[in-house]
Every structure is written in structure tokens, then in C-alpha cells.
N, C-alpha and C. Protein backbone atom coordinates (compact mmCIF):
# COMPACT_ATOMS: atom_id res chain seq x y z
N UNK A 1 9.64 -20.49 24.44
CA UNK A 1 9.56 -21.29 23.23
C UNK A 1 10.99 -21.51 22.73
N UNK A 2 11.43 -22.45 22.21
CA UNK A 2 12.27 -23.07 21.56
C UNK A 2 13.08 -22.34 20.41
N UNK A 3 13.94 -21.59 20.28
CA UNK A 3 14.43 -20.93 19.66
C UNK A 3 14.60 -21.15 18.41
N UNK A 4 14.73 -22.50 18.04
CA UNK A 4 14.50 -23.33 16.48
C UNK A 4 13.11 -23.00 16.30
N UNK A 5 11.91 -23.23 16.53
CA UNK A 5 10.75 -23.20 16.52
C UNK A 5 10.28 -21.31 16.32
N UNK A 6 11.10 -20.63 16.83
CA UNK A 6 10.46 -18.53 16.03
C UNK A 6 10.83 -18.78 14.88
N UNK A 7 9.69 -17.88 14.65
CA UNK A 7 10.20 -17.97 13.01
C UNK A 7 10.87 -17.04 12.65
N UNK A 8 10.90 -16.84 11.21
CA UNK A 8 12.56 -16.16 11.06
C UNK A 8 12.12 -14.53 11.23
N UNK A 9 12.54 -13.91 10.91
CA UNK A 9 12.32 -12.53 10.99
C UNK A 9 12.30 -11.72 9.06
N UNK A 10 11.05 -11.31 9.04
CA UNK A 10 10.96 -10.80 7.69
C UNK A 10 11.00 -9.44 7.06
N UNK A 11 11.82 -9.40 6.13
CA UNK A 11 11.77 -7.94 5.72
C UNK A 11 10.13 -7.68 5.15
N UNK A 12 9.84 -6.34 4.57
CA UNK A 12 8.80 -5.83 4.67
C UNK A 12 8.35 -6.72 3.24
N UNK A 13 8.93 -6.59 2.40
CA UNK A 13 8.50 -7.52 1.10
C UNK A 13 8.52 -9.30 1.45
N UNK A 14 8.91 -9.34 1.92
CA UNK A 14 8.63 -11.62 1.91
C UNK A 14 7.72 -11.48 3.40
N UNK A 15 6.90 -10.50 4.42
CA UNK A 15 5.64 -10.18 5.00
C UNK A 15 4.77 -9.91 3.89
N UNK A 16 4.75 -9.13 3.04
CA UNK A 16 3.80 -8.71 1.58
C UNK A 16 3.54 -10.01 0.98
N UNK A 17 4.42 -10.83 0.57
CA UNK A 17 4.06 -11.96 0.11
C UNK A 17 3.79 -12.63 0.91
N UNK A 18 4.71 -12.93 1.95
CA UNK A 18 3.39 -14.11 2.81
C UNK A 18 1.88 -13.92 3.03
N UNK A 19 1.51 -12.36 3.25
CA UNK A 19 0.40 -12.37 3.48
C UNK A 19 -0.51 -12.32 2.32
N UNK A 20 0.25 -11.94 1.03
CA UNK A 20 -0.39 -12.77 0.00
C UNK A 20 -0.89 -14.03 -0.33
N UNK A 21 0.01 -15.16 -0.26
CA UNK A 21 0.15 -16.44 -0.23
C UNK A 21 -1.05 -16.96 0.71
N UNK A 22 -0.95 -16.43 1.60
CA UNK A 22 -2.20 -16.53 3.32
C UNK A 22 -3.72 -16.14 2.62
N UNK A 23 -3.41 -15.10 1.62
CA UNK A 23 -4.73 -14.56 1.31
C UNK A 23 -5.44 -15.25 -0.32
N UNK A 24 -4.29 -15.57 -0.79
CA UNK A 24 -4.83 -16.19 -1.88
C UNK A 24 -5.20 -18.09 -1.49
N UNK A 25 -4.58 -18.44 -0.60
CA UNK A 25 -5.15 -19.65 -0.37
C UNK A 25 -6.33 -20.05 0.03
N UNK A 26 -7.11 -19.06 -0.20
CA UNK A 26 -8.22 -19.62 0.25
C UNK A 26 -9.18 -19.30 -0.56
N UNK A 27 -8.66 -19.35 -2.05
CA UNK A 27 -8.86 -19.44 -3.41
C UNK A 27 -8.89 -20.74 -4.11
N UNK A 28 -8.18 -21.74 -3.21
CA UNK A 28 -7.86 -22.51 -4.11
C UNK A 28 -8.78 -23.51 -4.22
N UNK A 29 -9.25 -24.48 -5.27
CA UNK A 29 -10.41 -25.73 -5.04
C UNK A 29 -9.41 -26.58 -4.50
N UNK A 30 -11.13 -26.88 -3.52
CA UNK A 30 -10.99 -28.20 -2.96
C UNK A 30 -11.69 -29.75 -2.83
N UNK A 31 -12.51 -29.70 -4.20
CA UNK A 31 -13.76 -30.52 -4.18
C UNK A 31 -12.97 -31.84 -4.09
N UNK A 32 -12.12 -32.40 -4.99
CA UNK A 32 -11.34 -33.91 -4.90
C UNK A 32 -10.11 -34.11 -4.32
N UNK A 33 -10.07 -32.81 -3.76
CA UNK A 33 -8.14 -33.05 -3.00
C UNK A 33 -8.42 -31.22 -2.99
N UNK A 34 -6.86 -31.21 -2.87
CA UNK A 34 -6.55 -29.77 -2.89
C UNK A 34 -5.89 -29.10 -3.95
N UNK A 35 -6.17 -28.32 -4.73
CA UNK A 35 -6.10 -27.62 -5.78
C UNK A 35 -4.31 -26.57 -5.55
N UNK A 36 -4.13 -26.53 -6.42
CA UNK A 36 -3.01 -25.11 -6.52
C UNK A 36 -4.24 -23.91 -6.65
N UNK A 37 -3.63 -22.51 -6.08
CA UNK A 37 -4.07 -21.24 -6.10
C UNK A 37 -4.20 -20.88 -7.76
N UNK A 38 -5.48 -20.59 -8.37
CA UNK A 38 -5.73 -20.11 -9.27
C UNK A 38 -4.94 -19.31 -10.11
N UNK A 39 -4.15 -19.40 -11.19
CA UNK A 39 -3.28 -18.33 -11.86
C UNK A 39 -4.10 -17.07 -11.80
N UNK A 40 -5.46 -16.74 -12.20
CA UNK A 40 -6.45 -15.75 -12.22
C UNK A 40 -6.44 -14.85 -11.04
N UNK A 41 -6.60 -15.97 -9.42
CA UNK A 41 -6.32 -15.63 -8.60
C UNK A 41 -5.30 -14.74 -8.14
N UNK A 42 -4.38 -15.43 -8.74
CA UNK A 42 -2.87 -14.22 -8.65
C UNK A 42 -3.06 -13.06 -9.62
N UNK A 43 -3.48 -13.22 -10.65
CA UNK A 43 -3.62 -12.16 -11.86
C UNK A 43 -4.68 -11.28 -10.98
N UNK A 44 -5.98 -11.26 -10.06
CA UNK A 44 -6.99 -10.29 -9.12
C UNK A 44 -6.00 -9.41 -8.50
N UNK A 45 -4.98 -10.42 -7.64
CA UNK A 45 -4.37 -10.32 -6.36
C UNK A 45 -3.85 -8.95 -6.50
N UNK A 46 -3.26 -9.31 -7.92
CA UNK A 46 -2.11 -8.16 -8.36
C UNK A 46 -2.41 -7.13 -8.82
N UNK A 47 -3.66 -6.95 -9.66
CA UNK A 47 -4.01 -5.84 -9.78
C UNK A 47 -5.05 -4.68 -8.46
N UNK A 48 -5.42 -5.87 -8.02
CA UNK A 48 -5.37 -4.95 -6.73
C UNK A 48 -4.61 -4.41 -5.53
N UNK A 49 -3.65 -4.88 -5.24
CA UNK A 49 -2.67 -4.74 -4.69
C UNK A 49 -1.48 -4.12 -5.35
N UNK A 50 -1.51 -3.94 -6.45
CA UNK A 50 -0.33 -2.71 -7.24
C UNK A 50 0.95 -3.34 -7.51
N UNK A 51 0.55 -4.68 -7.47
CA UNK A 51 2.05 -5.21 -8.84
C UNK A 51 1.27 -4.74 -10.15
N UNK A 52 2.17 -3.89 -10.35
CA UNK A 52 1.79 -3.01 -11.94
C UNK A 52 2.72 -3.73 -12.76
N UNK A 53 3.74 -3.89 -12.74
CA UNK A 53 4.79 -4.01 -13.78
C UNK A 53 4.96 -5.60 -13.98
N UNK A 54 5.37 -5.63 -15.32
CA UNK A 54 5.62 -7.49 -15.44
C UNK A 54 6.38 -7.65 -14.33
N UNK A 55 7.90 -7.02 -14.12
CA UNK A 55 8.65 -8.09 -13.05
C UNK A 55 7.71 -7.88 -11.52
N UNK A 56 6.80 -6.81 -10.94
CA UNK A 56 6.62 -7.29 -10.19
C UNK A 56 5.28 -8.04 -10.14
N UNK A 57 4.91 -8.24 -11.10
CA UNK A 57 3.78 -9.67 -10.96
C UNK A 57 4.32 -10.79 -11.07
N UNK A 58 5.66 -10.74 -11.97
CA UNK A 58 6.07 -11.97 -11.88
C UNK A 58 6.97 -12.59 -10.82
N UNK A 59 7.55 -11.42 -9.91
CA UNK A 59 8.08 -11.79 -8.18
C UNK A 59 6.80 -12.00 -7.38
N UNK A 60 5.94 -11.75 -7.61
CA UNK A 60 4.44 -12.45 -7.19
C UNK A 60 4.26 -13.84 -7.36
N UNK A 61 3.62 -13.57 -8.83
CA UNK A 61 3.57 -15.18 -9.15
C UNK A 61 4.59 -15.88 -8.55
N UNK A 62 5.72 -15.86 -8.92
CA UNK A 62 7.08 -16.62 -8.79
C UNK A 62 6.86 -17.41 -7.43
N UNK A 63 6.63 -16.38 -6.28
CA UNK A 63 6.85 -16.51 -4.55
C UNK A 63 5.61 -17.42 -4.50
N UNK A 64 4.52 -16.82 -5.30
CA UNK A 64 3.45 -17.32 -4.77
C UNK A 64 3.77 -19.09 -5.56
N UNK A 65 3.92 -19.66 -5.75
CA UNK A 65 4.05 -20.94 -6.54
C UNK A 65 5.17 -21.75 -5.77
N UNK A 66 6.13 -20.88 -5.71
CA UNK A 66 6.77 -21.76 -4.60
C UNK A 66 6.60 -22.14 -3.43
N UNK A 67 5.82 -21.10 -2.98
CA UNK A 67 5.11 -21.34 -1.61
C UNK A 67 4.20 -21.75 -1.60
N UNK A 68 3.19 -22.21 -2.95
CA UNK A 68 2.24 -23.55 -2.94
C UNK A 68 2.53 -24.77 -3.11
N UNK A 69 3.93 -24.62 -4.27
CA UNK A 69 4.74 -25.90 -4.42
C UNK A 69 4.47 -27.12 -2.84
N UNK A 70 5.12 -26.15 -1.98
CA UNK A 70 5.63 -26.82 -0.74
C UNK A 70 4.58 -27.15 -0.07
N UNK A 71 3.43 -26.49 0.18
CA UNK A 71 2.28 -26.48 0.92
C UNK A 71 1.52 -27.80 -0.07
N UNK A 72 1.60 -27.63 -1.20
CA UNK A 72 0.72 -28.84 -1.67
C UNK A 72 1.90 -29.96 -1.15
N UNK A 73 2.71 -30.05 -1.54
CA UNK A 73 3.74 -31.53 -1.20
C UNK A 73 3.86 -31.98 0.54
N UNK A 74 3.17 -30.90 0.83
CA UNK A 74 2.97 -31.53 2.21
C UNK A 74 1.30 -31.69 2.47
N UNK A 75 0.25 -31.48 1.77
CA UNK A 75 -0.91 -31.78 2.31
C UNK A 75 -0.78 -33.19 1.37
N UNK A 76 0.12 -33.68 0.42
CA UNK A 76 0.19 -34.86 -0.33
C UNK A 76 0.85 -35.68 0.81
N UNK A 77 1.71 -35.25 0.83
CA UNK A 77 2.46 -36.25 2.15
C UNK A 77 1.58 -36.82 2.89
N UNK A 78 0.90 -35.86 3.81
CA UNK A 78 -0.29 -36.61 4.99
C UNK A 78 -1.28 -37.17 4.34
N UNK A 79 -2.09 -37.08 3.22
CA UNK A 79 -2.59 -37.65 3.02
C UNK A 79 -2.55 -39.16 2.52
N UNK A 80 -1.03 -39.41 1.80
CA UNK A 80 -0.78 -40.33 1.65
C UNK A 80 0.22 -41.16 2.79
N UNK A 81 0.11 -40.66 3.87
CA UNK A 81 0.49 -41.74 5.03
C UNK A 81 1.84 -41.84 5.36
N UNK A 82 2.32 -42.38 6.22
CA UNK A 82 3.49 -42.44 6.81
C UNK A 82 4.16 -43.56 5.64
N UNK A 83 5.81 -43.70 5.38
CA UNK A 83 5.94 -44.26 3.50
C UNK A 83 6.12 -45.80 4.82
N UNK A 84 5.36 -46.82 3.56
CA UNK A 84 5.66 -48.47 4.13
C UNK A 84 6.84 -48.88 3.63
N UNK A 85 7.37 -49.72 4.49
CA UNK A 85 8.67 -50.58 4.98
C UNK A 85 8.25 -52.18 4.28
N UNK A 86 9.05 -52.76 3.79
CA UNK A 86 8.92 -54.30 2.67
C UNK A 86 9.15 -54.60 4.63
């Protein structure tokens, strides 16, 4: 495989959150499009998983939002098509 193409290599905390991010997405609505991950959702996530403290729910939240940010701006992208040329 293509050496651009591995992915990067993760310390033990941004694996914790990805596999957060992995686990809360499939939280999110999808009845008219695709929804962002539930704030509530993250507020479950965390108390079961032992972000106890404000900052670390809020390095939760934080990761987790940016990493929907991107994921929604790309299921927007495809859905709205390759951009037209005048």
C-alpha cells in the first residue's frame, strides 16, 4: 500500500477519541439528511466512559465536533455533486 494512503500513527488518547467519534456516530439522525452527533449523546458518552472533569468533557466534546465538522462537510459535498462550470 501506498505510503501516503497508512494512516498516521496514534497516541493512546486521539485512538480514545477516534473510537469515540466511531461510536457516537451512529447516534446521529438521519431522517432528512444527516444530522450532527447529539450534544446528549456526548454528555452519555462521557459519563460512561469517565470524562469526569469539565476539561475532560470538554477535550471530548471539542474532538468530537471537529471531527463531525469535517465528516458532515463531506457527506454535504457528495451529496451536492461535483461544483458546475458557467
Amino acid at each position: 500500500m501506498p505510503e501516503h494512503l497508512l494512516p498516521p500513527d496514534l497516541d493512546p488518547l486521539e485512538s480514545d477519541l477516534l473510537a469515540a467519534f466511531n461510536e457516537l456516530a451512529t447516534d446521529r439522525s438521519i431522517s432528512f439528511g444527516v444530522g450532527p452527533i447529539p450534544f446528549s449523546s456526548i454528555d452519555r458518552y462521557a459519563v460512561r466512559y469517565g470524562y469526569d472533569g469539565a476539561e475532560d468533557f470538554e477535550l471530548l466534546r471539542r474532538a468530537i465536533r471537529v471531527m463531525d465538522a469535517v465528516y458532515l462537510e463531506s457527506v454535504n459535498k457528495q451529496k451536492s455533486g461535483p461544483a458546475k462550470t458557467a
